[in-house]
PDB file of N, CA and C in Angstrom:
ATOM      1  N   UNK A   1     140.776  53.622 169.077  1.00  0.00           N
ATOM      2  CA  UNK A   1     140.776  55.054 168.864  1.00  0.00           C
ATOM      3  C   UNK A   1     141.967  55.410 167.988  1.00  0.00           C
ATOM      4  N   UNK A   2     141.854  56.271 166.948  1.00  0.00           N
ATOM      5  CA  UNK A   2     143.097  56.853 166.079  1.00  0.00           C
ATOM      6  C   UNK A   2     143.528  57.809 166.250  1.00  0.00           C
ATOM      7  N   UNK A   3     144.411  57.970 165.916  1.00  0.00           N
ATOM      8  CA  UNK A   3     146.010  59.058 166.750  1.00  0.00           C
ATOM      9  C   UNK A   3     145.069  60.724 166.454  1.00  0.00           C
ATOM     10  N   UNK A   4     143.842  60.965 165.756  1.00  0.00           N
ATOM     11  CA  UNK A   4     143.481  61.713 164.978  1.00  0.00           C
ATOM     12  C   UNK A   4     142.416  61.877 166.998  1.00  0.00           C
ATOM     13  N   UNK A   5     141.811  60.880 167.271  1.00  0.00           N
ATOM     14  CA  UNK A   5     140.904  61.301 168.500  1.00  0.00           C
ATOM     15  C   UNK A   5     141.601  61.787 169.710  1.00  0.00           C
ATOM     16  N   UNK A   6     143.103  61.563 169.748  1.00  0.00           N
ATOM     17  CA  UNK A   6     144.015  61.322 170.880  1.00  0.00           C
ATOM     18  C   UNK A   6     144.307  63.179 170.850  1.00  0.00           C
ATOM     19  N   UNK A   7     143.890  64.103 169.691  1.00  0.00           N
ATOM     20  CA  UNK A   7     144.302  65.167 169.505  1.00  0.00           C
ATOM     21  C   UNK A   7     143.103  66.005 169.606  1.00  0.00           C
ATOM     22  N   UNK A   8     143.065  66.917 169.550  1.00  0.00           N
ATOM     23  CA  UNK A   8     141.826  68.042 169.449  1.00  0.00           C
ATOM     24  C   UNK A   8     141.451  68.213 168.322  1.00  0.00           C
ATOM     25  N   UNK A   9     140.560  67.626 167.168  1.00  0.00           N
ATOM     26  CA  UNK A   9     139.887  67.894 166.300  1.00  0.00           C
ATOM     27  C   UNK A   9     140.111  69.318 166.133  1.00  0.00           C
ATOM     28  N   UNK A  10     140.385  70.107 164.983  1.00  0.00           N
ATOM     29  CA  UNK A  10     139.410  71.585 164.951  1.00  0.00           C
ATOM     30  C   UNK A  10     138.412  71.126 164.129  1.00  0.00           C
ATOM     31  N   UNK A  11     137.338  71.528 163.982  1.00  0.00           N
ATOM     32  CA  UNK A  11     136.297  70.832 163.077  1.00  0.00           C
ATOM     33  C   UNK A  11     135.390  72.684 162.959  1.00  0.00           C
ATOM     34  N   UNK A  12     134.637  73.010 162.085  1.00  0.00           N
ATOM     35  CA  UNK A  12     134.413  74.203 161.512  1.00  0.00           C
ATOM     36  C   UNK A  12     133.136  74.246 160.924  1.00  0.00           C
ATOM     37  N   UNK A  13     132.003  74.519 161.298  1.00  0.00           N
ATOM     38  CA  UNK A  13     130.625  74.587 160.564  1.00  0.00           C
ATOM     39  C   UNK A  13     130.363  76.129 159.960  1.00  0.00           C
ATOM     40  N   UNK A  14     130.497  76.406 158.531  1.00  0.00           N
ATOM     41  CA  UNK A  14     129.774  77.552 158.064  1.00  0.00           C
ATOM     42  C   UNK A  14     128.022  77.377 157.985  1.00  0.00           C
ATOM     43  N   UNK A  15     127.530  78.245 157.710  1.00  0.00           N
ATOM     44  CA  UNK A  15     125.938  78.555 156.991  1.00  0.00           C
ATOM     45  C   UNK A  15     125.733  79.829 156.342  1.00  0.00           C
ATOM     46  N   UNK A  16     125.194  79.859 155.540  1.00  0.00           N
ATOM     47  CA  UNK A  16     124.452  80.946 154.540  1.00  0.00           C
ATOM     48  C   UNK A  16     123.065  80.434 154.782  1.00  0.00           C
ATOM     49  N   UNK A  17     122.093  81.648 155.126  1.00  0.00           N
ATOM     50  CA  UNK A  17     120.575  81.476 154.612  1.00  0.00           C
ATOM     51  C   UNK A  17     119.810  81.348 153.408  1.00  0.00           C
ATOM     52  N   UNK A  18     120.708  81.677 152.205  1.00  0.00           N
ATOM     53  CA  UNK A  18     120.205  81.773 150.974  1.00  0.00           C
ATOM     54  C   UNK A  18     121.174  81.620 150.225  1.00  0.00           C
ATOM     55  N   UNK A  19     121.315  81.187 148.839  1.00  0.00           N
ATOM     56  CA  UNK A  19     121.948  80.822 147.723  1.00  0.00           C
ATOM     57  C   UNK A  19     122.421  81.946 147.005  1.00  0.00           C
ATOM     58  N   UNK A  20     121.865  83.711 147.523  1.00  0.00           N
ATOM     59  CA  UNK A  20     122.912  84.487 147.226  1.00  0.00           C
ATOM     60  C   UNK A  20     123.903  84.825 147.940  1.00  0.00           C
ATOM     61  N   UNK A  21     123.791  84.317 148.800  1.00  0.00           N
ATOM     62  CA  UNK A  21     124.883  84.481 149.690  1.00  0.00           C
ATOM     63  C   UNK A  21     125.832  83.756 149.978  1.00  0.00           C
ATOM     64  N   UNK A  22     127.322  83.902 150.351  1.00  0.00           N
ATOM     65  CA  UNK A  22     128.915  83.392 149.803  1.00  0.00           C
ATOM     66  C   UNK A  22     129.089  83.006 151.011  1.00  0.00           C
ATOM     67  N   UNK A  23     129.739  81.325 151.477  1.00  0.00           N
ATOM     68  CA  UNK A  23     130.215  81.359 152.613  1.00  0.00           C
ATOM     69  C   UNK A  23     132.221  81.963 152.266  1.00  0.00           C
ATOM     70  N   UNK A  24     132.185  82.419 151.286  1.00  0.00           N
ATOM     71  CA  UNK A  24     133.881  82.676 151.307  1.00  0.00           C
ATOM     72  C   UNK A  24     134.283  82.976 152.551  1.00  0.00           C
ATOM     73  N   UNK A  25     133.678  83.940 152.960  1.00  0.00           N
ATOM     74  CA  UNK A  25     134.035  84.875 154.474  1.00  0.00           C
ATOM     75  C   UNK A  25     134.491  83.749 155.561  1.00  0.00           C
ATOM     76  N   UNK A  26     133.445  83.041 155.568  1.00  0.00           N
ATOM     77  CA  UNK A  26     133.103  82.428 157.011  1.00  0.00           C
ATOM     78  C   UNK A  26     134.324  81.073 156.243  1.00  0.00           C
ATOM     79  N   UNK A  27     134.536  80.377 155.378  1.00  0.00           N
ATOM     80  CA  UNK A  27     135.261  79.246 155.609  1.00  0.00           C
ATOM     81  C   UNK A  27     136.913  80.100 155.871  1.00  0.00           C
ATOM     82  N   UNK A  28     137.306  81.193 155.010  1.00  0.00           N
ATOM     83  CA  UNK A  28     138.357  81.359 154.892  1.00  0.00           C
ATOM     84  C   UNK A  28     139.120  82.098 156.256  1.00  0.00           C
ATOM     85  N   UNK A  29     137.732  82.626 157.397  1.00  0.00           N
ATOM     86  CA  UNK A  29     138.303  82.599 158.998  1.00  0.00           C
ATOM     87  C   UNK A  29     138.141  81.252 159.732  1.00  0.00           C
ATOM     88  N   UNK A  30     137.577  80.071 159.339  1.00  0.00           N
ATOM     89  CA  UNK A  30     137.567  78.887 159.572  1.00  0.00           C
ATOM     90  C   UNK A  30     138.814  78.472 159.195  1.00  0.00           C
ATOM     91  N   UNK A  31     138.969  78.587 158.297  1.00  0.00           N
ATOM     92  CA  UNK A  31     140.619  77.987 157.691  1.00  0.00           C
ATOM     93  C   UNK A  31     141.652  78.762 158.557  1.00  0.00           C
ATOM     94  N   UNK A  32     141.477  79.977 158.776  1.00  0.00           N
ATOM     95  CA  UNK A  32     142.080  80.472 159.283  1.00  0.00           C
ATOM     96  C   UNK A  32     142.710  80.289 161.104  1.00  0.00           C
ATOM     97  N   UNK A  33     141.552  80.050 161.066  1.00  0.00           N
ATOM     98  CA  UNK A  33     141.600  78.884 162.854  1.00  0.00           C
ATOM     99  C   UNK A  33     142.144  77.614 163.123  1.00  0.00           C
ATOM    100  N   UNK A  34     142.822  77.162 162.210  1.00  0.00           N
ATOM    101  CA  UNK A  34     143.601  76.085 162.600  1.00  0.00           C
ATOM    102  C   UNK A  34     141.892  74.686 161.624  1.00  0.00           C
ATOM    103  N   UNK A  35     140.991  75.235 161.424  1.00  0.00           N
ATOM    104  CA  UNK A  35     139.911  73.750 161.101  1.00  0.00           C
ATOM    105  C   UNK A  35     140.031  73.103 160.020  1.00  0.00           C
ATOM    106  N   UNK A  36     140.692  71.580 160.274  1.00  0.00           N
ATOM    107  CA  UNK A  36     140.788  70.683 159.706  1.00  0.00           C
ATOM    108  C   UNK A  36     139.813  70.470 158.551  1.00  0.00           C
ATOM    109  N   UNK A  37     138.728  70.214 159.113  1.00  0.00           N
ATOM    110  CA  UNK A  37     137.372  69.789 158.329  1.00  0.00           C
ATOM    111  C   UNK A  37     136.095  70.836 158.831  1.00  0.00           C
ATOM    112  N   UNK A  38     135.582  71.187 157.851  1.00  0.00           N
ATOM    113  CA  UNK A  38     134.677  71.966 157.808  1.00  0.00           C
ATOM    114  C   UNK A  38     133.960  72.291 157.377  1.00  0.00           C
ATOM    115  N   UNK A  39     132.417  71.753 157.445  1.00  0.00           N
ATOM    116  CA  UNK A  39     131.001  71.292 157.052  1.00  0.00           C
ATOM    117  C   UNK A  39     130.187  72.947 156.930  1.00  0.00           C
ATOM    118  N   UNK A  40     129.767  72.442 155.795  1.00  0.00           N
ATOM    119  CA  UNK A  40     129.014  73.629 155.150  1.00  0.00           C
ATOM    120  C   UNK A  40     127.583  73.280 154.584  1.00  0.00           C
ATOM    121  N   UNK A  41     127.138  74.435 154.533  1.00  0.00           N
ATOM    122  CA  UNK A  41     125.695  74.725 154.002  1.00  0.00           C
ATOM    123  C   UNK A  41     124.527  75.706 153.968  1.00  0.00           C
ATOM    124  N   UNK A  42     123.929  75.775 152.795  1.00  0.00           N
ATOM    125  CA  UNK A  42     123.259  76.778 152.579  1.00  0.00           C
ATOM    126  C   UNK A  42     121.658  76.642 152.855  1.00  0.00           C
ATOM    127  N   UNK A  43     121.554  77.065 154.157  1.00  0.00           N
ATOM    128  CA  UNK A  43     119.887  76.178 154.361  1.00  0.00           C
ATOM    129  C   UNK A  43     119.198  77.429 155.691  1.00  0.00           C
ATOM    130  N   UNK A  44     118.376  77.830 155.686  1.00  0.00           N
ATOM    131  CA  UNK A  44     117.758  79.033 157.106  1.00  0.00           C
ATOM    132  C   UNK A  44     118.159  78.298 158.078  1.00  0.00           C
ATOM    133  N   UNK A  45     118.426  79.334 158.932  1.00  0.00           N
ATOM    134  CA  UNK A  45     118.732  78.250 160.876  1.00  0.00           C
ATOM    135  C   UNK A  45     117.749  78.735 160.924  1.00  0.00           C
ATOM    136  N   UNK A  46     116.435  78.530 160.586  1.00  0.00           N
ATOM    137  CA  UNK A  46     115.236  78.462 161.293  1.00  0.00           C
ATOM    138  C   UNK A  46     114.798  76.935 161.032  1.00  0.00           C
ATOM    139  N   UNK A  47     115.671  76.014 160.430  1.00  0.00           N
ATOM    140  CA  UNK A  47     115.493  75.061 159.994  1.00  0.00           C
ATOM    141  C   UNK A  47     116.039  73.996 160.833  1.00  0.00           C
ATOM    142  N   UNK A  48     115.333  72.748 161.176  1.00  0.00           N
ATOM    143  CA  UNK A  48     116.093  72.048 162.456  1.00  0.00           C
ATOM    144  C   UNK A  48     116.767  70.698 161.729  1.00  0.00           C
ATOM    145  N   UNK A  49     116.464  70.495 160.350  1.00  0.00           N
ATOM    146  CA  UNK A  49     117.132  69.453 159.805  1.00  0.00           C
ATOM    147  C   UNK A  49     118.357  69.355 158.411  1.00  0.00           C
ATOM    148  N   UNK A  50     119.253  70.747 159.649  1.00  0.00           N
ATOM    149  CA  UNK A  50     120.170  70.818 158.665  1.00  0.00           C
ATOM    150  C   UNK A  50     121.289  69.514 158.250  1.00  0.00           C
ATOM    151  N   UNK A  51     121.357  69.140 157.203  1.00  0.00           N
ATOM    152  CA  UNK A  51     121.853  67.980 157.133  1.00  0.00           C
ATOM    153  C   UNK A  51     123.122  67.668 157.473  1.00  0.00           C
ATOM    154  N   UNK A  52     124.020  68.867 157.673  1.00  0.00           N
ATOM    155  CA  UNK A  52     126.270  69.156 157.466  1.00  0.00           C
ATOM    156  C   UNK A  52     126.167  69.051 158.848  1.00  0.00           C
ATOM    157  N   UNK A  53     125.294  70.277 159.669  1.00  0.00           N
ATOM    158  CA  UNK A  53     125.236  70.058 161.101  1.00  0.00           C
ATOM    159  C   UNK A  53     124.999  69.170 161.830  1.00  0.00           C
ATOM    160  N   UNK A  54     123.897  68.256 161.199  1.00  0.00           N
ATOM    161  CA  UNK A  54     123.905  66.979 161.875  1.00  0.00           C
ATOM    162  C   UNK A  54     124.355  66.077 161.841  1.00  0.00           C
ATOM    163  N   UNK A  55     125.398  65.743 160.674  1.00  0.00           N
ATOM    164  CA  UNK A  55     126.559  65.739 160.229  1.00  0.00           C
ATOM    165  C   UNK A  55     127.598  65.061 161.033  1.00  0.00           C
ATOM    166  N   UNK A  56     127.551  66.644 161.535  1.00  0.00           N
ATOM    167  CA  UNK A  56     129.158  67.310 161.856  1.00  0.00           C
ATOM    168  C   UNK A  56     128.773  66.449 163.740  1.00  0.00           C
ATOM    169  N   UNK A  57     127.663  66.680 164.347  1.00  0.00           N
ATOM    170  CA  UNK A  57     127.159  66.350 165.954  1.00  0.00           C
ATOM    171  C   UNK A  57     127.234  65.281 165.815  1.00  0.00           C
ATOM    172  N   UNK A  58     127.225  64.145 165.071  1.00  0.00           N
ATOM    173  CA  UNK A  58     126.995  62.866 165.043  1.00  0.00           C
ATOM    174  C   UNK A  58     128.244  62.375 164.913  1.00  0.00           C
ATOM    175  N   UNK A  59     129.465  62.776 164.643  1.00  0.00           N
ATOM    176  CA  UNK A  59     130.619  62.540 163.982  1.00  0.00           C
ATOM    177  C   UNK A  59     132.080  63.408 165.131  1.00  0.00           C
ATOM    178  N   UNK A  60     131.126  64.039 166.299  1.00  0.00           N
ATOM    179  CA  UNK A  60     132.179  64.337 167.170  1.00  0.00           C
ATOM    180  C   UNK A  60     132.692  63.346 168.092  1.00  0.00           C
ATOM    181  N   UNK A  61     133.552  63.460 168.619  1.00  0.00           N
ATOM    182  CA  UNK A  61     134.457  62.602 169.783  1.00  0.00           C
ATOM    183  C   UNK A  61     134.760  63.568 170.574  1.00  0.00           C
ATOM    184  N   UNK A  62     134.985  63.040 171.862  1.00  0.00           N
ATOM    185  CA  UNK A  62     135.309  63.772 172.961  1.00  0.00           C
ATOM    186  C   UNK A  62     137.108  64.280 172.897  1.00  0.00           C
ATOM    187  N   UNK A  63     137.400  65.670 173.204  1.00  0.00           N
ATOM    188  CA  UNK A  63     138.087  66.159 173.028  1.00  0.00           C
ATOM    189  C   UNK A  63     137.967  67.229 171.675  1.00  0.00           C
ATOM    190  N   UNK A  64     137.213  66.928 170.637  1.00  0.00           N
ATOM    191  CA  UNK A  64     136.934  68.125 169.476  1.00  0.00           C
ATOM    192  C   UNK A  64     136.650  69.130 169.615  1.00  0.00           C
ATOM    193  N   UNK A  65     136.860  70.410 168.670  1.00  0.00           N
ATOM    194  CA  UNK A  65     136.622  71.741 168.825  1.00  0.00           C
ATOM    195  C   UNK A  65     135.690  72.318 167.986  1.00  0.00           C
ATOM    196  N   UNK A  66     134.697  72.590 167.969  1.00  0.00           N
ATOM    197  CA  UNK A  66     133.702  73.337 167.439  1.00  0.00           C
ATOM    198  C   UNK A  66     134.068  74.733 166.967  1.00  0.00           C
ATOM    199  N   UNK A  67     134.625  75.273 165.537  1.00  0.00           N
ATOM    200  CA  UNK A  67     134.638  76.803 165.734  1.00  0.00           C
ATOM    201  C   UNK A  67     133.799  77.106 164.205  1.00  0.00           C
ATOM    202  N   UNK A  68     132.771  78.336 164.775  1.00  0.00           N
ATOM    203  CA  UNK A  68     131.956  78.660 163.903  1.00  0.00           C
ATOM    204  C   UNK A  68     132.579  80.377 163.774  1.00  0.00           C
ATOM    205  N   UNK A  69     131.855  81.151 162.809  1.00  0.00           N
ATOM    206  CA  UNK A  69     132.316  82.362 162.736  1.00  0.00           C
ATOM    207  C   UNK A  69     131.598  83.140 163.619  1.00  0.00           C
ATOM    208  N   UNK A  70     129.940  82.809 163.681  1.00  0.00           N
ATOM    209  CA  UNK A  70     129.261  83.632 164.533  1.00  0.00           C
ATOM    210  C   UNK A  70     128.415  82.920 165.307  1.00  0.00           C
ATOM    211  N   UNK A  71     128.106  82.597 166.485  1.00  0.00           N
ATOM    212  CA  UNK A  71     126.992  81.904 167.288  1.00  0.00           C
ATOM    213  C   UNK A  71     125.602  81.518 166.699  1.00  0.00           C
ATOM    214  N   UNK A  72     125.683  82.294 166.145  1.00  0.00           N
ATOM    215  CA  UNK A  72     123.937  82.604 164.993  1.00  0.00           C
ATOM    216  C   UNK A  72     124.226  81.231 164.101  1.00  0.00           C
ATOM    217  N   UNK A  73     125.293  80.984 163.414  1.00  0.00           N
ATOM    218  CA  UNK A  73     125.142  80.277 162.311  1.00  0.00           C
ATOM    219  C   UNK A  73     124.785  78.699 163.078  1.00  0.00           C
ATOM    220  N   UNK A  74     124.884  78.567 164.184  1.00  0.00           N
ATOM    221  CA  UNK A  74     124.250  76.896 164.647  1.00  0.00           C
ATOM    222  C   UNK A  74     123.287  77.317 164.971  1.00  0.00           C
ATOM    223  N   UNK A  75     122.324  78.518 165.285  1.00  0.00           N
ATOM    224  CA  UNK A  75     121.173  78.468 166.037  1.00  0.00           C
ATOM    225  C   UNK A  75     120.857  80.061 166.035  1.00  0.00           C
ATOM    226  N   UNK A  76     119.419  80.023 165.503  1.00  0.00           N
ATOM    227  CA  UNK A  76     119.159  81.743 165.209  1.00  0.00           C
ATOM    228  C   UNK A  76     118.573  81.759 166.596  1.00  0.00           C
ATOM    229  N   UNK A  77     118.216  81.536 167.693  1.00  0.00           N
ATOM    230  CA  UNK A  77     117.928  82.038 168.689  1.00  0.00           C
ATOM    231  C   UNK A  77     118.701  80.952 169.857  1.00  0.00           C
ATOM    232  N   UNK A  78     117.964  81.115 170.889  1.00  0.00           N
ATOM    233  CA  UNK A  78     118.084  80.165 172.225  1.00  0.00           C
ATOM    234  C   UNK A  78     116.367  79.463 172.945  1.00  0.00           C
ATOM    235  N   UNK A  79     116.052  79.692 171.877  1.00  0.00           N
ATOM    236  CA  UNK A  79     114.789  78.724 171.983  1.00  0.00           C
ATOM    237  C   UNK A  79     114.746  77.621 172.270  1.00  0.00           C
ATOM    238  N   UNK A  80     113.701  76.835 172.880  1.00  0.00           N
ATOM    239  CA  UNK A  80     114.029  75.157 173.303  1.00  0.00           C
ATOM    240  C   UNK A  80     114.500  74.619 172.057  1.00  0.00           C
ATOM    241  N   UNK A  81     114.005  74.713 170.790  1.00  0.00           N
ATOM    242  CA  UNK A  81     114.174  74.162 170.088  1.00  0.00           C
ATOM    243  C   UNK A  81     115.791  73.669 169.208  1.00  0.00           C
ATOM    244  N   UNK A  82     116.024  75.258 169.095  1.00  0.00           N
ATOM    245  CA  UNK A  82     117.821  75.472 169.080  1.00  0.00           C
ATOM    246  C   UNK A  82     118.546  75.382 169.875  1.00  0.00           C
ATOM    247  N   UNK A  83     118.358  74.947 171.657  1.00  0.00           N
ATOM    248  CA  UNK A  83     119.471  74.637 172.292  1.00  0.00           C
ATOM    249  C   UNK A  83     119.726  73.335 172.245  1.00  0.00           C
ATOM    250  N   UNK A  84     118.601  72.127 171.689  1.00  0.00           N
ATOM    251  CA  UNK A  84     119.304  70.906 171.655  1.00  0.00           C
ATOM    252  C   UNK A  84     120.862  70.764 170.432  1.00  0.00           C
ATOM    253  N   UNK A  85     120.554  72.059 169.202  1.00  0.00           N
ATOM    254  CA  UNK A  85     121.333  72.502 168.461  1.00  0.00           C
ATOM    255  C   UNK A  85     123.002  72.607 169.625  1.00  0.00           C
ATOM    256  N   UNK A  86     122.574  73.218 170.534  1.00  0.00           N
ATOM    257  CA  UNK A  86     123.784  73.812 171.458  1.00  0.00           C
ATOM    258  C   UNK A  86     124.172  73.009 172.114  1.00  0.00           C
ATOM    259  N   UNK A  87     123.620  71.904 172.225  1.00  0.00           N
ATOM    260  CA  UNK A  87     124.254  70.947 173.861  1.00  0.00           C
ATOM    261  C   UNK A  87     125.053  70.402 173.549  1.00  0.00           C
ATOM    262  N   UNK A  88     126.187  69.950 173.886  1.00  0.00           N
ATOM    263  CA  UNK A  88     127.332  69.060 173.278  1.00  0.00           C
ATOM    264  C   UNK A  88     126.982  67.327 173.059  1.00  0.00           C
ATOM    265  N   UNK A  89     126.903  66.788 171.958  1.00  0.00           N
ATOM    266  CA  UNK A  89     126.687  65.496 172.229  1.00  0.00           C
ATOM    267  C   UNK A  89     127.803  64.704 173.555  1.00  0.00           C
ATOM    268  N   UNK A  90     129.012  64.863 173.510  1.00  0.00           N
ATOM    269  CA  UNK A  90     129.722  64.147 174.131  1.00  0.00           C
ATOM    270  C   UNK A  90     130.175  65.485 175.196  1.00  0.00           C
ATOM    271  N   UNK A  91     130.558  65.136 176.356  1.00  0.00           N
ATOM    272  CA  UNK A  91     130.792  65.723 177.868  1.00  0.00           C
ATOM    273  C   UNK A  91     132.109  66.307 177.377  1.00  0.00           C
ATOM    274  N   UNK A  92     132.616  66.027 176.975  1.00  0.00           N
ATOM    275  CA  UNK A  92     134.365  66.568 176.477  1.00  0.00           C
ATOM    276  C   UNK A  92     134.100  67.697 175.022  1.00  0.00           C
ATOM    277  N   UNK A  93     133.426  67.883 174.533  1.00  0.00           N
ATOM    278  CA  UNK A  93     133.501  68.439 173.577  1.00  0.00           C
ATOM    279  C   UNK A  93     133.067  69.682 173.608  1.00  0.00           C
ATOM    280  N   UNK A  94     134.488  70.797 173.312  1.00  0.00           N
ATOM    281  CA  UNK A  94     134.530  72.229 173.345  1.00  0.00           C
ATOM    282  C   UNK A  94     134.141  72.987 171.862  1.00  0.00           C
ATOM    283  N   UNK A  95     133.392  73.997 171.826  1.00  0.00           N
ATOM    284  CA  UNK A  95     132.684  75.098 170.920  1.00  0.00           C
ATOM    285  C   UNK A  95     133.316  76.379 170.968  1.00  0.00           C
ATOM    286  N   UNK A  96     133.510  76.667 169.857  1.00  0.00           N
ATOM    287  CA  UNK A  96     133.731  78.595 170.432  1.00  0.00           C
ATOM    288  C   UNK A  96     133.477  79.192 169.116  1.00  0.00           C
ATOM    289  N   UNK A  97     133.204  80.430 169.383  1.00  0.00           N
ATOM    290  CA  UNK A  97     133.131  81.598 168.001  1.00  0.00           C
ATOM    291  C   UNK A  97     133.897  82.019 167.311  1.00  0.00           C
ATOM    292  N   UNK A  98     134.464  82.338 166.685  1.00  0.00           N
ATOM    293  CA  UNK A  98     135.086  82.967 165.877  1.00  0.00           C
ATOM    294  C   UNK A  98     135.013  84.846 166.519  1.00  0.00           C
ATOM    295  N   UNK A  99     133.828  85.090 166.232  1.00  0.00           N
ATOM    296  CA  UNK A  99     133.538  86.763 166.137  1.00  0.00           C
ATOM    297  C   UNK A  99     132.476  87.157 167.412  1.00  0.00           C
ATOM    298  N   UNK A 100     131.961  88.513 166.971  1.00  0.00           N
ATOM    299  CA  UNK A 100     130.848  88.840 168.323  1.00  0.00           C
ATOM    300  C   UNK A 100     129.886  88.106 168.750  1.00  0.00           C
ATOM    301  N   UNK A 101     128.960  87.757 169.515  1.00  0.00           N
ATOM    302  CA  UNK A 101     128.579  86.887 170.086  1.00  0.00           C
ATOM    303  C   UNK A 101     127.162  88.214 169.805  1.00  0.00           C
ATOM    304  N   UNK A 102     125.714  87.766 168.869  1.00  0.00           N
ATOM    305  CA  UNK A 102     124.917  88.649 168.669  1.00  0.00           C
ATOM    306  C   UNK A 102     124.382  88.875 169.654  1.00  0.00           C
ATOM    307  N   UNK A 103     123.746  90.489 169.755  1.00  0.00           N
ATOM    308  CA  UNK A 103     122.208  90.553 171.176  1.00  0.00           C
ATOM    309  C   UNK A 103     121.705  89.776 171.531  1.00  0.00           C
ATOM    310  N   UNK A 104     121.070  89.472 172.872  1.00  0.00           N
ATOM    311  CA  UNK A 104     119.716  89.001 172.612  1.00  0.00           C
ATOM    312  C   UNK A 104     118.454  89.294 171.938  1.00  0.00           C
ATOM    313  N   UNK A 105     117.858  88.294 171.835  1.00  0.00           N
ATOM    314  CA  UNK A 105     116.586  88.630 171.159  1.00  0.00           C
ATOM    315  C   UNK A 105     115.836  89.504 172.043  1.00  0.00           C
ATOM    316  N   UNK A 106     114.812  90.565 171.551  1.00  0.00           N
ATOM    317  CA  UNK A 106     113.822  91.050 172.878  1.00  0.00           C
ATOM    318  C   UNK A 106     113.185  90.017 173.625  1.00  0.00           C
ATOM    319  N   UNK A 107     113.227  90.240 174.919  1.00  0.00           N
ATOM    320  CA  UNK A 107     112.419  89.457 175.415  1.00  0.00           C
ATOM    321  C   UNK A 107     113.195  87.782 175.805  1.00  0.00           C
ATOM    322  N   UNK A 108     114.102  87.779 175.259  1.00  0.00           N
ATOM    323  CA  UNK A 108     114.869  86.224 175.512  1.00  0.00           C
ATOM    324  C   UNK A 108     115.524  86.439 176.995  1.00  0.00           C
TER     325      UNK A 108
END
């Protein structure tokens, strides 16, 4: 293990849904959080094979920190489909938001 796992990762996932749209916002409160490394991409979260995100889950260690800007950007709902999006690969590994945490959907 390297002196790098022995510490708390910050690690940082942006998303944009579309190619007009800027992650400036979202990396530069990522940067702003202390995140080391921080995986990006411009692809719908209605999409389950985002490539940075899967990425980023495959490449955690126990003890890392997950910080996104908004809950939405790993997962547009809480559907079966998007909570495997949510589960932590490893038992040690902490997530948090950045900002508001959106409604629920109707009916969720």
């Amino acid at each position: 293990m390297t002196e790098t796992h022995l510490q708390n990762r910050r690690l940082g996932y942006a998303r944009v849904s579309t190619y007009g749209q800027t992650l400036d916002a979202q990396l530069e409160q990522l940067r702003g959080a202390g995140c080391t490394k921080i995986y990006r991409e411009k692809v719908t979260g209605a999409r389950a094979d985002r490539r940075q995100l899967l990425k980023m889950l495959k490449h955690l260690a126990p003890g890392d920190v997950v910080t996104v800007t908004r809950i939405d950007r790993l997962a547009r709902s809480c559907s079966p489909s998007s909570n495997r999006l949510l589960t932590p690969r490893r038992s040690s590994v902490l997530s948090r938001s950045r900002g508001p945490t959106p409604a629920p959907a109707p009916g969720a």
